[in-house]
PDB file of N, CA and C in Angstrom:
ATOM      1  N   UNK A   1      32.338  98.702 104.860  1.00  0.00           N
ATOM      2  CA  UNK A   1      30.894  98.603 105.023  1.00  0.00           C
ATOM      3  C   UNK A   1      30.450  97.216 104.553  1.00  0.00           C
ATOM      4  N   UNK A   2      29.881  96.449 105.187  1.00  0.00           N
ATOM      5  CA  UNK A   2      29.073  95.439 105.070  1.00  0.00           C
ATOM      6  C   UNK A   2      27.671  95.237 104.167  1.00  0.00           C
ATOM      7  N   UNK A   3      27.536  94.192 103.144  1.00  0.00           N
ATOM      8  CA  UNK A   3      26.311  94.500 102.270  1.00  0.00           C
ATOM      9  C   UNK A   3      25.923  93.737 102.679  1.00  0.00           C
ATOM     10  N   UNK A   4      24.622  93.937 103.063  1.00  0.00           N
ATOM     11  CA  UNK A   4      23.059  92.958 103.691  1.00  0.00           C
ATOM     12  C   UNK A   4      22.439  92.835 102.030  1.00  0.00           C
ATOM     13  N   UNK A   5      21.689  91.627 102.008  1.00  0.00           N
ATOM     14  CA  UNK A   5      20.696  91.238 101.043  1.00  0.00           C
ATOM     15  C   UNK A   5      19.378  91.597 101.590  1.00  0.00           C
ATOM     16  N   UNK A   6      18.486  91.727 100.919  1.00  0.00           N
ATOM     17  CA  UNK A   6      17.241  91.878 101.096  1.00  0.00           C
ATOM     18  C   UNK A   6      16.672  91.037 102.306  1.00  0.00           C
ATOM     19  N   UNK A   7      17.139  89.536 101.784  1.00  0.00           N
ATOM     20  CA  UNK A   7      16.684  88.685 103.272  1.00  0.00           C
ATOM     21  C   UNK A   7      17.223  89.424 104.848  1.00  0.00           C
ATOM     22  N   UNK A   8      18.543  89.757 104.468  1.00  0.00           N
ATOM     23  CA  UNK A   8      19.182  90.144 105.957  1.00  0.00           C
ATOM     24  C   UNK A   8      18.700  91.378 106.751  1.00  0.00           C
ATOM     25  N   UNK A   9      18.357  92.276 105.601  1.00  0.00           N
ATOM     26  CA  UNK A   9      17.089  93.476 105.841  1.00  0.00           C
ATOM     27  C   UNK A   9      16.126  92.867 106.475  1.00  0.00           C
ATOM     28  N   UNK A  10      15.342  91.840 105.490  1.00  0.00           N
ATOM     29  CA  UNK A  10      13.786  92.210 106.447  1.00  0.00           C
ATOM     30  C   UNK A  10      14.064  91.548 107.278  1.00  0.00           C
ATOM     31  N   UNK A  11      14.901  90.138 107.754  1.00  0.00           N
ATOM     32  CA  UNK A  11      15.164  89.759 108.895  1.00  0.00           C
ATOM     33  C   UNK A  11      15.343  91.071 109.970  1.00  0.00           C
ATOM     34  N   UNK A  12      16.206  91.482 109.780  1.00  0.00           N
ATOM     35  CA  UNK A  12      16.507  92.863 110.923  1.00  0.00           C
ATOM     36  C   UNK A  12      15.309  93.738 111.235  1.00  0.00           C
ATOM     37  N   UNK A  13      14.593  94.252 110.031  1.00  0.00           N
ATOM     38  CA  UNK A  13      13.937  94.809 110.850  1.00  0.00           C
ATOM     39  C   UNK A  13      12.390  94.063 111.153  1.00  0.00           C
ATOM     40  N   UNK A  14      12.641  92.824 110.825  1.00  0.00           N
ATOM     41  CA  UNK A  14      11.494  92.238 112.218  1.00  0.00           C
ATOM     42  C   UNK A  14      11.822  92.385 113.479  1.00  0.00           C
ATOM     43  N   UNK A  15      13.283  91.735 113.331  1.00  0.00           N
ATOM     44  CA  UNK A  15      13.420  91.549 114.860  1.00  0.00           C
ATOM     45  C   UNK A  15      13.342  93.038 115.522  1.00  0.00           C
ATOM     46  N   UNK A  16      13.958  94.147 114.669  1.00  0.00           N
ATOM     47  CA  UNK A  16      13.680  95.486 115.602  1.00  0.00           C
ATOM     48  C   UNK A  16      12.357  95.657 115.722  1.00  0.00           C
ATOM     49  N   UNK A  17      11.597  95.488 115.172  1.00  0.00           N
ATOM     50  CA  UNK A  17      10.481  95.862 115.251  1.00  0.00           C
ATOM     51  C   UNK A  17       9.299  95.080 116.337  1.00  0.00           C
ATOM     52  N   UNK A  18       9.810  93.850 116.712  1.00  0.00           N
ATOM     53  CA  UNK A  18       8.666  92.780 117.184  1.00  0.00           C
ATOM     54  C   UNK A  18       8.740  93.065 118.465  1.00  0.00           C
ATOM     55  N   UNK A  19       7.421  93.542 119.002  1.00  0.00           N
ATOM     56  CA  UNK A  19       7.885  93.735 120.781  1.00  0.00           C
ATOM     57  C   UNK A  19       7.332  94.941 120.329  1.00  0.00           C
ATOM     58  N   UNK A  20       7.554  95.834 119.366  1.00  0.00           N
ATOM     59  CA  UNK A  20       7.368  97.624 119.662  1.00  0.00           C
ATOM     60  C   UNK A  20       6.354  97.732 118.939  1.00  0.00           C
ATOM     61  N   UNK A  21       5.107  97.878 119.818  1.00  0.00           N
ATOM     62  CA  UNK A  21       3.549  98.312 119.281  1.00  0.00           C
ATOM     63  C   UNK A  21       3.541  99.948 118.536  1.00  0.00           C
ATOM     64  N   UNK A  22       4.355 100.948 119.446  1.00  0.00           N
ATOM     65  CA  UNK A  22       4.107 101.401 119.096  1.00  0.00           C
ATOM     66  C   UNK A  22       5.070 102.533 117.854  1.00  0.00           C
ATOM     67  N   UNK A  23       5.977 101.631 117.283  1.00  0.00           N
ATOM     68  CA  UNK A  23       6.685 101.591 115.945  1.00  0.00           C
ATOM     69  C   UNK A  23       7.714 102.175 116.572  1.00  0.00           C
ATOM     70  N   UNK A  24       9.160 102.449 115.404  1.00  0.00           N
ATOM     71  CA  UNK A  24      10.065 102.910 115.422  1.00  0.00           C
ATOM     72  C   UNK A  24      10.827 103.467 114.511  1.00  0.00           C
ATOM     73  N   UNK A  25      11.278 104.819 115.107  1.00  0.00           N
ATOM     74  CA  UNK A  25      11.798 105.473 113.616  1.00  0.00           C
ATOM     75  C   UNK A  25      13.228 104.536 113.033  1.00  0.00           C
ATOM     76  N   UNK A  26      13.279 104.514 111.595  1.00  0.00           N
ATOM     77  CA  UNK A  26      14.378 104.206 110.804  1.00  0.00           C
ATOM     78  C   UNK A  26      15.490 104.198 111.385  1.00  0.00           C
ATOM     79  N   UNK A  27      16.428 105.355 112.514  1.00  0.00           N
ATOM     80  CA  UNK A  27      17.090 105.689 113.113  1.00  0.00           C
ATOM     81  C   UNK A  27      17.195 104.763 114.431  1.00  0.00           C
ATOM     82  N   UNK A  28      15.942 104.715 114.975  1.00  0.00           N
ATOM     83  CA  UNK A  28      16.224 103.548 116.205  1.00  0.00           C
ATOM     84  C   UNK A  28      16.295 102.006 115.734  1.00  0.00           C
ATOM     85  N   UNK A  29      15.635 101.791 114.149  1.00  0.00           N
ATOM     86  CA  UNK A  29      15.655 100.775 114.159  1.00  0.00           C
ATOM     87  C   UNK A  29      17.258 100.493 113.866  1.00  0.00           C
ATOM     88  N   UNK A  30      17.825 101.037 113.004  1.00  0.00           N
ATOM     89  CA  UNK A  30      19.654 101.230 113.070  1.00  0.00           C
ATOM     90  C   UNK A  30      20.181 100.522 114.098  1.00  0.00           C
ATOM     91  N   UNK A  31      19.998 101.854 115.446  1.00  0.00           N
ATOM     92  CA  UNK A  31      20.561 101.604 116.446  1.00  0.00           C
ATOM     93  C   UNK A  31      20.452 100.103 117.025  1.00  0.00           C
ATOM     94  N   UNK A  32      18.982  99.569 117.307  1.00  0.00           N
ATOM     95  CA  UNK A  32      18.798  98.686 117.742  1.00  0.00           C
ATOM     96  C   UNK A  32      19.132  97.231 116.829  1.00  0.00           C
ATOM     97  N   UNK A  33      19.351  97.007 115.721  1.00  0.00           N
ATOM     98  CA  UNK A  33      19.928  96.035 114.918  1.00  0.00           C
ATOM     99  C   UNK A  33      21.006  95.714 114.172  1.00  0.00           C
ATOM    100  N   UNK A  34      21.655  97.485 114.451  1.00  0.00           N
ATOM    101  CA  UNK A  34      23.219  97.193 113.528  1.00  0.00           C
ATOM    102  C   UNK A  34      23.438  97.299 112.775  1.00  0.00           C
ATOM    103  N   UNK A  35      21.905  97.754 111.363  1.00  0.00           N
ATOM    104  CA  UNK A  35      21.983  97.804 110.296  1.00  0.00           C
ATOM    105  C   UNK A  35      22.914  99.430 109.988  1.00  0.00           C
ATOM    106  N   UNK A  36      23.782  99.241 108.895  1.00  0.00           N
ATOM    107  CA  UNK A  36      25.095 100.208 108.709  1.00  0.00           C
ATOM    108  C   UNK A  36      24.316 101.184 107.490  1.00  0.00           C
ATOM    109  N   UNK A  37      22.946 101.031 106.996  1.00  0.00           N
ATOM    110  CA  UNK A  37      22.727 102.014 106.186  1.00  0.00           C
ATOM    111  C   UNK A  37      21.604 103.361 106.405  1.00  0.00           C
ATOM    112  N   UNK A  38      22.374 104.445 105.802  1.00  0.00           N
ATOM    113  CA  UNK A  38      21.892 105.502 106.789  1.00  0.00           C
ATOM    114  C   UNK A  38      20.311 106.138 106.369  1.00  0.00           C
ATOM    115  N   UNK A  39      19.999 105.428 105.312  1.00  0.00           N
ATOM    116  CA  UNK A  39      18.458 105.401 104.656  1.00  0.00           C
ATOM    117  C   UNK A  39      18.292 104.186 103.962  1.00  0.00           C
ATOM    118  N   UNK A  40      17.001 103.759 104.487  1.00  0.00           N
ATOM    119  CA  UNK A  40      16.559 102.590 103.701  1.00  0.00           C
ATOM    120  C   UNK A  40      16.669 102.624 102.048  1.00  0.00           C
ATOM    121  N   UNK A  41      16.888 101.321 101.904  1.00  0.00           N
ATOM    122  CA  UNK A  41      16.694 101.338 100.417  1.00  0.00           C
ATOM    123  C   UNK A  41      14.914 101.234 100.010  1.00  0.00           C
ATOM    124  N   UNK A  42      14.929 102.493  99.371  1.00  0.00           N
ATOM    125  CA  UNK A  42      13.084 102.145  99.124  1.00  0.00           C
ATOM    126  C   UNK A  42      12.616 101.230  98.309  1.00  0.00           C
ATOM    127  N   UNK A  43      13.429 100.450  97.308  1.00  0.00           N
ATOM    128  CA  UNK A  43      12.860  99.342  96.815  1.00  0.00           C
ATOM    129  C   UNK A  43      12.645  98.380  97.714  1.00  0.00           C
ATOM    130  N   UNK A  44      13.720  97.830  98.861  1.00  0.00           N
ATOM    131  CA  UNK A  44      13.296  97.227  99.735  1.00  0.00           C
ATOM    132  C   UNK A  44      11.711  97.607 100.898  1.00  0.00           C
ATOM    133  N   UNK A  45      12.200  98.766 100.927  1.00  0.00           N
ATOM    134  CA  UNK A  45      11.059  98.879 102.023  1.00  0.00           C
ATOM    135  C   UNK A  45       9.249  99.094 101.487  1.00  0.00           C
ATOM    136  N   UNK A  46       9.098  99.316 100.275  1.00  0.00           N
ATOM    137  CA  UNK A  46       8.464  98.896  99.486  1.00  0.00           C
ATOM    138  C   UNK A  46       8.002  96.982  99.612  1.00  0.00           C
ATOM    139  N   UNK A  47       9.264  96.184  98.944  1.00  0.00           N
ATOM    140  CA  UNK A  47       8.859  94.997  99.500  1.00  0.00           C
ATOM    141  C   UNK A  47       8.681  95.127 101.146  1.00  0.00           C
ATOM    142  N   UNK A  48       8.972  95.460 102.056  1.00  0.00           N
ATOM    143  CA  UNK A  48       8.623  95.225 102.911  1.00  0.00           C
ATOM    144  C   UNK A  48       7.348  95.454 103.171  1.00  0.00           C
ATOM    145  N   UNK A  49       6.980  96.357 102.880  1.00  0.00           N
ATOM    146  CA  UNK A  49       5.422  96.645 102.933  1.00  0.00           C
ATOM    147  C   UNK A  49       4.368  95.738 102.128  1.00  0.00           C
ATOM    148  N   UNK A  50       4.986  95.124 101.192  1.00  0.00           N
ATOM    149  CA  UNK A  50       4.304  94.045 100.349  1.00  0.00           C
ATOM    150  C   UNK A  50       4.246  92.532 100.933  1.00  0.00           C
ATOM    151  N   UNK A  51       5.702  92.490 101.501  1.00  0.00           N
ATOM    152  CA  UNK A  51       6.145  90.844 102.087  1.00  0.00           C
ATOM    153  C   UNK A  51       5.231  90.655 103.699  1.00  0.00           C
ATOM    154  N   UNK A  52       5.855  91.885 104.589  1.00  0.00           N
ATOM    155  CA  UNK A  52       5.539  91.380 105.664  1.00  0.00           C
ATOM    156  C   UNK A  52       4.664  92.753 106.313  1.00  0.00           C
ATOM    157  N   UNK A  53       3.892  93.081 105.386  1.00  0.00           N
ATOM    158  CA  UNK A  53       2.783  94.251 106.111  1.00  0.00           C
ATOM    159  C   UNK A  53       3.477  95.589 106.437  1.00  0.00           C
ATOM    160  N   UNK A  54       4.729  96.172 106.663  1.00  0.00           N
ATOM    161  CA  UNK A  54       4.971  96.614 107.411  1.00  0.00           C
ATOM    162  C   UNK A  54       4.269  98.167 106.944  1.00  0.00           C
ATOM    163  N   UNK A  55       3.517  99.056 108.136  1.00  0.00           N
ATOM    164  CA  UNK A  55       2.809 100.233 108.069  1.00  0.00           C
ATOM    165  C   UNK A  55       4.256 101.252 108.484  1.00  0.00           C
ATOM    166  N   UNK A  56       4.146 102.547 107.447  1.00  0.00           N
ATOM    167  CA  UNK A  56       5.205 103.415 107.946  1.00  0.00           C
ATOM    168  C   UNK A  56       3.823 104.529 108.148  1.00  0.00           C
ATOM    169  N   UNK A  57       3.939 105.448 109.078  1.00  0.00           N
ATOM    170  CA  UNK A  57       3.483 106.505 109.340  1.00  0.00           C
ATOM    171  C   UNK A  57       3.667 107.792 110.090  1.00  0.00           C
ATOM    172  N   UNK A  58       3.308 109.027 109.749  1.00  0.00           N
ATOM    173  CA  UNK A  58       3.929 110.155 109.824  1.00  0.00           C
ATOM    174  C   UNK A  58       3.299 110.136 111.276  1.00  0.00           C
ATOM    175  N   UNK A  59       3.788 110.495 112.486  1.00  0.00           N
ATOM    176  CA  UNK A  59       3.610 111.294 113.381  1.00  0.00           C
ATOM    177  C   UNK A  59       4.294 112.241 114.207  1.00  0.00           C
ATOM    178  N   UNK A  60       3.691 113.049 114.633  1.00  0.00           N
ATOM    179  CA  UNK A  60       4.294 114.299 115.454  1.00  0.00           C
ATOM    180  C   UNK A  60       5.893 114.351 114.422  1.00  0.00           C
ATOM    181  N   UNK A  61       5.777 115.035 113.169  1.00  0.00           N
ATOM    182  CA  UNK A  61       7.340 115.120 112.712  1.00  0.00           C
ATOM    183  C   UNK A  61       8.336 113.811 112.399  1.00  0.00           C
ATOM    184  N   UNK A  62       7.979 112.180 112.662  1.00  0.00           N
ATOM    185  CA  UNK A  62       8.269 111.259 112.975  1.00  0.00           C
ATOM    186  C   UNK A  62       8.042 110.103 111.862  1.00  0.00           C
ATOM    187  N   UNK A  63       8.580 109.635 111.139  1.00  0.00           N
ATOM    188  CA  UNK A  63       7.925 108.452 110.071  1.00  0.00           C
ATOM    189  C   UNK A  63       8.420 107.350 111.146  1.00  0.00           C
ATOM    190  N   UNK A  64       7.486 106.506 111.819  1.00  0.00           N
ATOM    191  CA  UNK A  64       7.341 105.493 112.418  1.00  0.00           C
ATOM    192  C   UNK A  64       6.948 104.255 111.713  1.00  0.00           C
ATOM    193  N   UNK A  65       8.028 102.928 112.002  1.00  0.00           N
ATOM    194  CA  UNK A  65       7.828 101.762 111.294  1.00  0.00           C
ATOM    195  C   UNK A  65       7.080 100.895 111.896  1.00  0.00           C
ATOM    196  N   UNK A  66       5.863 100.208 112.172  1.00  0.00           N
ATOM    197  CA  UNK A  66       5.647  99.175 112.576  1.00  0.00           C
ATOM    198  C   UNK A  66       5.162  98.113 111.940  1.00  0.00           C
ATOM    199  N   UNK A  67       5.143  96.719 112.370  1.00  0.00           N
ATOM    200  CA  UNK A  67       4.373  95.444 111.965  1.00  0.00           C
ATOM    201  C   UNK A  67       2.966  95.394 112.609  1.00  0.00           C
ATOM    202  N   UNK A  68       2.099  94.599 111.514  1.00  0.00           N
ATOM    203  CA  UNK A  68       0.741  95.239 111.870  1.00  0.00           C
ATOM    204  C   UNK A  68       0.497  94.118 113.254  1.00  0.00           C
ATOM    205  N   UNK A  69      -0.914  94.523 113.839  1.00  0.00           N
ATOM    206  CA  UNK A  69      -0.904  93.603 114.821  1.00  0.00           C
ATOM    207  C   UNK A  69      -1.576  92.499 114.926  1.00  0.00           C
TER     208      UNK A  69
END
């Protein structure tokens, strides 16, 4: 298993994320960037929400990630 730093995180999930208005679960963001861990680390995603905005929200059963617009 491969260890990402914090930078290599939020790098990744910008790029999964940029383009998708209307967010993406944790799981697609995986798929779509390669990242090898099977739950975020919440201290990170915490900074993420501090560094680069990012909104998580519950829908239909769904915690959806997006960057604000």
């Amino acid at each position: 298993m491969e260890r990402h730093t914090y930078e290599d995180f939020k790098t990744a999930v910008m790029e999964g994320l940029k383009d998708e208005d209307n967010g993406l679960t944790w799981s697609d963001i995986r798929r779509k960037t390669g990242l090898d861990q099977k739950r975020p680390f919440n201290k990170w995603v915490r900074a993420l929400e501090r560094d680069i905005g990012l909104i998580r929200e519950r829908r239909r059963g769904h915690v959806l990630w997006r960057l604000p617009t």
